[in-house]
Protein backbone atom coordinates (compact mmCIF):
# COMPACT_ATOMS: atom_id res chain seq x y z
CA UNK A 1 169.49 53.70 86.20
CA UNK A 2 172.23 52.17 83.65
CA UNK A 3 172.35 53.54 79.83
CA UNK A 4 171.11 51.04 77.63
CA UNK A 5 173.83 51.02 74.88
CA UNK A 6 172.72 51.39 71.06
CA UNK A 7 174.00 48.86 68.83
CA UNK A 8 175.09 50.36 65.45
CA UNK A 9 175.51 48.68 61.89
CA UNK A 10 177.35 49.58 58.27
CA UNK A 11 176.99 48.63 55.43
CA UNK A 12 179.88 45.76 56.40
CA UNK A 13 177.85 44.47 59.19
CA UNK A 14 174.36 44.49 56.87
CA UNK A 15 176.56 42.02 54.60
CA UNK A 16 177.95 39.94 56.82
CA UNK A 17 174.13 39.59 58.29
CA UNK A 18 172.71 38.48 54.88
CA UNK A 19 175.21 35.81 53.96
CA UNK A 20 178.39 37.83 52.53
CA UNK A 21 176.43 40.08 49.70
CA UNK A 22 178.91 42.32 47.07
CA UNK A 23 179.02 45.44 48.18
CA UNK A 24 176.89 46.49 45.09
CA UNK A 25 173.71 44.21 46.33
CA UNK A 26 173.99 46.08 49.77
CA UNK A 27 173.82 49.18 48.22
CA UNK A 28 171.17 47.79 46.21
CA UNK A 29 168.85 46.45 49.43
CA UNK A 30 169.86 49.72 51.07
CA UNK A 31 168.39 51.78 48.49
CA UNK A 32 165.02 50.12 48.52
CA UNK A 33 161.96 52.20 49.95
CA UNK A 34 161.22 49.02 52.45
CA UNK A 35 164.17 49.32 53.92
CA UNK A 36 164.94 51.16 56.79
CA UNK A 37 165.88 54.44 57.68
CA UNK A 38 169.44 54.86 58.24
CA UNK A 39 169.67 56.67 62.16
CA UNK A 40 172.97 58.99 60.69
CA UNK A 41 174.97 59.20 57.86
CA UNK A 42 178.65 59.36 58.96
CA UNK A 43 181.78 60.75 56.89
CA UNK A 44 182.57 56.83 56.66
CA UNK A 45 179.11 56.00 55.17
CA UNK A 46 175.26 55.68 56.61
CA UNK A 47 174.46 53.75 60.13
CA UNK A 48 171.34 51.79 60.91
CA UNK A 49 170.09 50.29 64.24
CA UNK A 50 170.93 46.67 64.47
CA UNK A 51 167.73 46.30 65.35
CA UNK A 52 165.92 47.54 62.92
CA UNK A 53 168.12 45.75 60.03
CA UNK A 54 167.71 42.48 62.06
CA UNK A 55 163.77 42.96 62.03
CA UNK A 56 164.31 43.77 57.85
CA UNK A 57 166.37 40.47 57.64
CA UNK A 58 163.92 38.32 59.68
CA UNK A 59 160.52 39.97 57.78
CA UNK A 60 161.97 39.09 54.68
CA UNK A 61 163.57 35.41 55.20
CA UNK A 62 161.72 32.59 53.25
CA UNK A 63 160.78 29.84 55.61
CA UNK A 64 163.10 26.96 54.75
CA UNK A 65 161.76 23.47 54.08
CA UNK A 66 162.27 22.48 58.05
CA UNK A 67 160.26 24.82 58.80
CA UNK A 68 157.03 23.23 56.95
């Protein structure tokens, strides 16, 4: 029975997901009620499951015109 590692995200990784946001939109998104719960907040800032910001990023993406 192997551990099934847990794969972690800052706020660097959140902007790198959604296309290189300031720092002050991440905060921003971060901060919203919708978004989710952050799993610990470190010295070095808050941490969210990759997951669960990956599921946030995909819920919210408008469908692109090749999509149609």
């Amino acid at each position: 029975m192997g551990i099934k590692p847990i794969r972690l995200v800052g706020s660097h990784e959140i902007r790198v997901r959604l296309g290189e946001l300031s720092r002050q939109r991440v905060h921003q998104l971060t901060s919203r009620a919708d978004f989710p719960e952050p799993v610990a907040v470190l010295r070095q800032g808050k941490v969210w499951l990759a997951r669960d910001i990956d599921a946030w990023i995909v819920a919210r993406r408008r469908p692109t015109a090749a999509s149609d």
